[in-house]
C-alpha atoms as a PDB file:
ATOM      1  CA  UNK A   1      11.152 -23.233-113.638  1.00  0.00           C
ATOM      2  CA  UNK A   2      13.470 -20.636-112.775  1.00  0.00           C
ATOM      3  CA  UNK A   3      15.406 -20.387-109.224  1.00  0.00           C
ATOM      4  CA  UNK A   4      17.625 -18.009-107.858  1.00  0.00           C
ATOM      5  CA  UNK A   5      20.702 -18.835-105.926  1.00  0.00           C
ATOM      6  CA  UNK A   6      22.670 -16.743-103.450  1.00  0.00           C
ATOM      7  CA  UNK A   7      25.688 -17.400-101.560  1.00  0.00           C
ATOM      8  CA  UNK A   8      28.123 -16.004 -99.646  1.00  0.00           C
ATOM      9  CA  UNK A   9      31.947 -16.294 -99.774  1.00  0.00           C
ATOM     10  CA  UNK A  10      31.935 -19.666 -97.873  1.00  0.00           C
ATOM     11  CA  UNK A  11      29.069 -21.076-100.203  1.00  0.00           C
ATOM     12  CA  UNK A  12      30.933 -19.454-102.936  1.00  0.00           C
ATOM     13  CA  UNK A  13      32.443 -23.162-103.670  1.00  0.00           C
ATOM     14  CA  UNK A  14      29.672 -25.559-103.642  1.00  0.00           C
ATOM     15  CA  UNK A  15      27.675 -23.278-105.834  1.00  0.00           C
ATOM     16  CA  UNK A  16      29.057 -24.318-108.837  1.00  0.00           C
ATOM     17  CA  UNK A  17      27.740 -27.935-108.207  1.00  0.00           C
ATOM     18  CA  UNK A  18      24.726 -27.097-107.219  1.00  0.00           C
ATOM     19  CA  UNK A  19      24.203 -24.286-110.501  1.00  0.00           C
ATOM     20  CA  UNK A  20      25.571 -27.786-112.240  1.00  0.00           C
ATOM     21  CA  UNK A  21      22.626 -30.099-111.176  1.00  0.00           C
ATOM     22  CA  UNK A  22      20.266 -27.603-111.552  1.00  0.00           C
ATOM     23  CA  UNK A  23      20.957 -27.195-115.398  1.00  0.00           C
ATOM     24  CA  UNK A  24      20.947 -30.618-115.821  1.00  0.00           C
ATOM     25  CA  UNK A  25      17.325 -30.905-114.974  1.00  0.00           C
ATOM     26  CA  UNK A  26      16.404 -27.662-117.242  1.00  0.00           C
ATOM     27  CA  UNK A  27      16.152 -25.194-114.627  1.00  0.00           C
ATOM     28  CA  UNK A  28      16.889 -21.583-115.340  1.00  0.00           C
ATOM     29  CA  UNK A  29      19.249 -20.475-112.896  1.00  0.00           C
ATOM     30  CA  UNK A  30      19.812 -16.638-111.896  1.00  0.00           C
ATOM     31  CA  UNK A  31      22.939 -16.391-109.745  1.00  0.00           C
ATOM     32  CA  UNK A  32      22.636 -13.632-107.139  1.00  0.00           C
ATOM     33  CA  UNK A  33      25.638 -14.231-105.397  1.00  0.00           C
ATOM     34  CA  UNK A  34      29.095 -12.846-104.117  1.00  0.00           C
ATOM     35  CA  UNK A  35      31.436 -12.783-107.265  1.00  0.00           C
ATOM     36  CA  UNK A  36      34.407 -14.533-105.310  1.00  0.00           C
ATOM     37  CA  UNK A  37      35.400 -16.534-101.979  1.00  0.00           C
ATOM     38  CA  UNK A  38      36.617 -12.692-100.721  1.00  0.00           C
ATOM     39  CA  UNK A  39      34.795 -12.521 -97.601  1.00  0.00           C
ATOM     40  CA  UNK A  40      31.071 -10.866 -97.601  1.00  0.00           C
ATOM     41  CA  UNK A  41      28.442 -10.838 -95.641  1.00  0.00           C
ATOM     42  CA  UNK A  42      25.516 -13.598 -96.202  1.00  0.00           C
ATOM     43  CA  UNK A  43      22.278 -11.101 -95.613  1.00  0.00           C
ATOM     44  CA  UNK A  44      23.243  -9.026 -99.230  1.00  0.00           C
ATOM     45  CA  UNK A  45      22.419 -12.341-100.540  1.00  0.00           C
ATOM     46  CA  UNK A  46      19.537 -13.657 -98.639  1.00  0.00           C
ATOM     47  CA  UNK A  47      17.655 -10.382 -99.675  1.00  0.00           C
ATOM     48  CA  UNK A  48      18.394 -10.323-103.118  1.00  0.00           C
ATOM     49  CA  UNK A  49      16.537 -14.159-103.347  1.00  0.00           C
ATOM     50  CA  UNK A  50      14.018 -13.037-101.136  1.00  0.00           C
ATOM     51  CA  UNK A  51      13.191 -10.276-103.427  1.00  0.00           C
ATOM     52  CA  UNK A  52      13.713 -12.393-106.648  1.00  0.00           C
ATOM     53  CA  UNK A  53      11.321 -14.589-105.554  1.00  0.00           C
ATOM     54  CA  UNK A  54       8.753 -12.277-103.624  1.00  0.00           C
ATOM     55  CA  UNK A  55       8.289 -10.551-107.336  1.00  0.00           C
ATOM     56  CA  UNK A  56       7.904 -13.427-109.340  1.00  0.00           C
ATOM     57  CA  UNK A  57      11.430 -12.990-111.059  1.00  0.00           C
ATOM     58  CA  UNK A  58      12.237 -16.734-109.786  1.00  0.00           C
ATOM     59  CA  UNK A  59       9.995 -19.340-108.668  1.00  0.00           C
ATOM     60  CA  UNK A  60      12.085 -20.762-105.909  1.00  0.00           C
ATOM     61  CA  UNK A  61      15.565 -19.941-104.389  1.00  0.00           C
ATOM     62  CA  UNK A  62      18.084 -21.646-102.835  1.00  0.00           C
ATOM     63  CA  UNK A  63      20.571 -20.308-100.147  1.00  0.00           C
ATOM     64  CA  UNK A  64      23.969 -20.872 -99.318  1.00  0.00           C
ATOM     65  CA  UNK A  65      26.335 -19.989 -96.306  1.00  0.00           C
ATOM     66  CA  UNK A  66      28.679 -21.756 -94.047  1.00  0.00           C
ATOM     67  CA  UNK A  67      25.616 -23.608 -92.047  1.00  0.00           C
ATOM     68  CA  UNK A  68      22.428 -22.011 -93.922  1.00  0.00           C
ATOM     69  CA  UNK A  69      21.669 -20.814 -90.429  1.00  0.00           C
ATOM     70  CA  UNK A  70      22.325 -17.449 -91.105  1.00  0.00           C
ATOM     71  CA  UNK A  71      21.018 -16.828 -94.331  1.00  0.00           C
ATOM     72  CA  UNK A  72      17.699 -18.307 -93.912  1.00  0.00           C
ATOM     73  CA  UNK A  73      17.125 -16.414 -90.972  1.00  0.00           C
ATOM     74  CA  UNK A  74      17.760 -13.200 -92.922  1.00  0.00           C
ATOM     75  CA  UNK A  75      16.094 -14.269 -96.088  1.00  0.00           C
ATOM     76  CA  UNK A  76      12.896 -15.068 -93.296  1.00  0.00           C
ATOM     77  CA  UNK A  77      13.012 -11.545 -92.510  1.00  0.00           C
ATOM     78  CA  UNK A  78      11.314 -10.685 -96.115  1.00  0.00           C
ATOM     79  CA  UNK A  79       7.421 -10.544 -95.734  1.00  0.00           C
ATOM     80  CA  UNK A  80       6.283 -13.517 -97.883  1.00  0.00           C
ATOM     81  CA  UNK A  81       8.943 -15.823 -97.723  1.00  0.00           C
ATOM     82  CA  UNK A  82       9.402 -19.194 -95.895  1.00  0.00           C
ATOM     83  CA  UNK A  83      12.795 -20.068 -95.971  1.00  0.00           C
ATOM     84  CA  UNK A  84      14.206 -23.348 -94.141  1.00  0.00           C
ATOM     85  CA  UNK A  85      17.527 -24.658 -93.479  1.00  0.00           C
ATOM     86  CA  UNK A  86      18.165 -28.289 -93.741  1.00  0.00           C
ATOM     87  CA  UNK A  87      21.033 -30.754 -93.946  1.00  0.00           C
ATOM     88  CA  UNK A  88      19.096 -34.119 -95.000  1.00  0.00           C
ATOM     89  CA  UNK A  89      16.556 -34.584 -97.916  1.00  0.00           C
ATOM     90  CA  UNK A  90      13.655 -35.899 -95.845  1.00  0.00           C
ATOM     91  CA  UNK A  91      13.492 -32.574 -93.821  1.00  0.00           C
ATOM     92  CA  UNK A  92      13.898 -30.562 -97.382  1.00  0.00           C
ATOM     93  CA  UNK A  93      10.993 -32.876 -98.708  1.00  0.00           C
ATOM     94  CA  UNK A  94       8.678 -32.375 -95.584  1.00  0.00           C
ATOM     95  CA  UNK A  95       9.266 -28.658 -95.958  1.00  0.00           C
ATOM     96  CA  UNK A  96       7.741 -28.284 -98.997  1.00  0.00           C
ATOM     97  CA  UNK A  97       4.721 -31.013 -98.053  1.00  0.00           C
ATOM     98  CA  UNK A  98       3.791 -29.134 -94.551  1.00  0.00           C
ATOM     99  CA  UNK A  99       5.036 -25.376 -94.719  1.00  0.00           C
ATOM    100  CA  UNK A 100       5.238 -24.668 -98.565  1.00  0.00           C
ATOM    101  CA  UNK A 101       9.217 -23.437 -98.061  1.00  0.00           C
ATOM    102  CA  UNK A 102       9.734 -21.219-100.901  1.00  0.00           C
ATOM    103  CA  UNK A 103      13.493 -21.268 -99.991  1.00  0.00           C
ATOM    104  CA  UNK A 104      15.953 -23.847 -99.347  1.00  0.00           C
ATOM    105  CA  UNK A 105      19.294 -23.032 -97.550  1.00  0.00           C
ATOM    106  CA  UNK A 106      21.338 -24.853 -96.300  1.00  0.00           C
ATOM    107  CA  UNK A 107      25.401 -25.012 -95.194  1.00  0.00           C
ATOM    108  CA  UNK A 108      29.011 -25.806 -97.239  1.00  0.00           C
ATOM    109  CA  UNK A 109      30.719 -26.538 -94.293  1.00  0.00           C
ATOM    110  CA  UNK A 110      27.501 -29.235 -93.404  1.00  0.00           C
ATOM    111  CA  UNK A 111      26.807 -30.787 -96.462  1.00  0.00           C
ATOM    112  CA  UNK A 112      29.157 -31.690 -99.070  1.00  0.00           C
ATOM    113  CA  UNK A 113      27.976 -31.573-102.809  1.00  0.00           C
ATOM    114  CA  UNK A 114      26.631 -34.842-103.425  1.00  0.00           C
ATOM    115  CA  UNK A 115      23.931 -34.413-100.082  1.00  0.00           C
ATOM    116  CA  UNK A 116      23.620 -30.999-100.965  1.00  0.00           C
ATOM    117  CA  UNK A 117      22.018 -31.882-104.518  1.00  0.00           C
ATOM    118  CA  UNK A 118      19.989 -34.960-102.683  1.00  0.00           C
ATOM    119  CA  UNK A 119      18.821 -32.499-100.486  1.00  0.00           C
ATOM    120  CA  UNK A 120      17.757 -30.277-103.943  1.00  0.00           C
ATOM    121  CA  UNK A 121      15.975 -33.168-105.612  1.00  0.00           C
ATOM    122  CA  UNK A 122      13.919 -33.997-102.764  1.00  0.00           C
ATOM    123  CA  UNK A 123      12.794 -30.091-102.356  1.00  0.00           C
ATOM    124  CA  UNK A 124      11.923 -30.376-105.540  1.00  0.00           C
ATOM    125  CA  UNK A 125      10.314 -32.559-106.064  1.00  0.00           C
ATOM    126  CA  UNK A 126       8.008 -32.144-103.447  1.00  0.00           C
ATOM    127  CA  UNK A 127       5.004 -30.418-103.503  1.00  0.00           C
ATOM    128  CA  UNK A 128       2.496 -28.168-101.046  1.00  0.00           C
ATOM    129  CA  UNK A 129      -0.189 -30.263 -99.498  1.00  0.00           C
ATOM    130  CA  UNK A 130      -2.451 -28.014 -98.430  1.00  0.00           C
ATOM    131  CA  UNK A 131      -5.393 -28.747 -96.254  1.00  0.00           C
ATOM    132  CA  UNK A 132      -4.727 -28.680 -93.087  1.00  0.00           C
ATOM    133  CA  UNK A 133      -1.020 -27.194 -94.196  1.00  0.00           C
ATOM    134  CA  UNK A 134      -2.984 -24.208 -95.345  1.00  0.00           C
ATOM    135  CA  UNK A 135      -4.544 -22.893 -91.989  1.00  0.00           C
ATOM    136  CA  UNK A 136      -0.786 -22.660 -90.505  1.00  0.00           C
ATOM    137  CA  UNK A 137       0.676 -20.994 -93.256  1.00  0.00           C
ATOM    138  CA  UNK A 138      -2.363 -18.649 -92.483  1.00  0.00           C
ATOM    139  CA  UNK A 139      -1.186 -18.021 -89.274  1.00  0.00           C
ATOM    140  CA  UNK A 140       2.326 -17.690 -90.172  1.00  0.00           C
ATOM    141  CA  UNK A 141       1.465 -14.896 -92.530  1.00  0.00           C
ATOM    142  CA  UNK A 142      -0.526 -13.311 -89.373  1.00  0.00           C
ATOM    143  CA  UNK A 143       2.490 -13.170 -87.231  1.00  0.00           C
ATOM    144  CA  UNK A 144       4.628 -11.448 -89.960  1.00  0.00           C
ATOM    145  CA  UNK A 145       1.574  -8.964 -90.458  1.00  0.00           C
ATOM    146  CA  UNK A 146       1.421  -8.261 -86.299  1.00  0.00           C
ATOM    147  CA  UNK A 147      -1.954  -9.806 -87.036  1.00  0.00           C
ATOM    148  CA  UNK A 148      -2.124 -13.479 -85.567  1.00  0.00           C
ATOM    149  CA  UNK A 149      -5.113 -13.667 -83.179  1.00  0.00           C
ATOM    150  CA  UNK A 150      -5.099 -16.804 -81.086  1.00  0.00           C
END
């Protein structure tokens, strides 16, 4: 599995820990974010995941800024991707169950490392249930097209 990571200057910190757990467990990891904690602006970053994963480059990304507010709502921007922000594991878990998130954000100054990495596992390790899952994602993708009919 391969996952990108972006971050701005604020996530610039915590990324190291989170780069750290993901090796651990044999993912490939390709860093797309700012080179320093000199201050940036979060939507370079969001964009560059979004596009790593739109074409395939990475599976999954991950996304962090001072709340993961931000970022997700720019990485949500990019046709295709389904990014959520979320500060406890059973929301990260849910959102890969129900909406098939294909980004996880989430915030440094909200989560310290050790929930951060919970939060990780349990996106992980979760997996798209389909079924009835499947018709809303539908309609999700119908909004973003200008084509949702109700």
């Amino acid at each position: 599995m391969k996952i990108a990571i972006g971050y701005d200057h604020v996530g610039y910190i915590l990324r190291k820990d989170i780069i750290d757990y993901l090796e651990t467990k044999n993912i490939t990891v390709i860093d797309l974010g700012a080179p320093s904690t000199e201050r940036t602006d979060y939507p370079i970053y969001a964009n560059k995941v979004a596009r790593a994963v739109n074409s395939k480059e990475a599976d999954l990304g991950i996304l962090i800024c001072g709340t993961g507010i931000g970022i997700s709502i720019a990485a949500n921007k990019c046709s295709g991707i389904r990014a959520v922000v979320c500060s406890d594991p059973y929301s990260a878990k849910l959102s890969r169950e129900h909406n098939n998130t294909n980004i996880l954000a989430f915030g440094s100054r909200v989560v310290g490392s050790e929930l951060a990495k919970m939060i990780v596992e349990q996106w992980l390790m979760a997996k798209f249930e389909g079924g009835r899952h499947q018709n809303r994602i539908d309609q999700i993708d119908a909004i973003q097209k200008g084509e949702f009919h109700e």
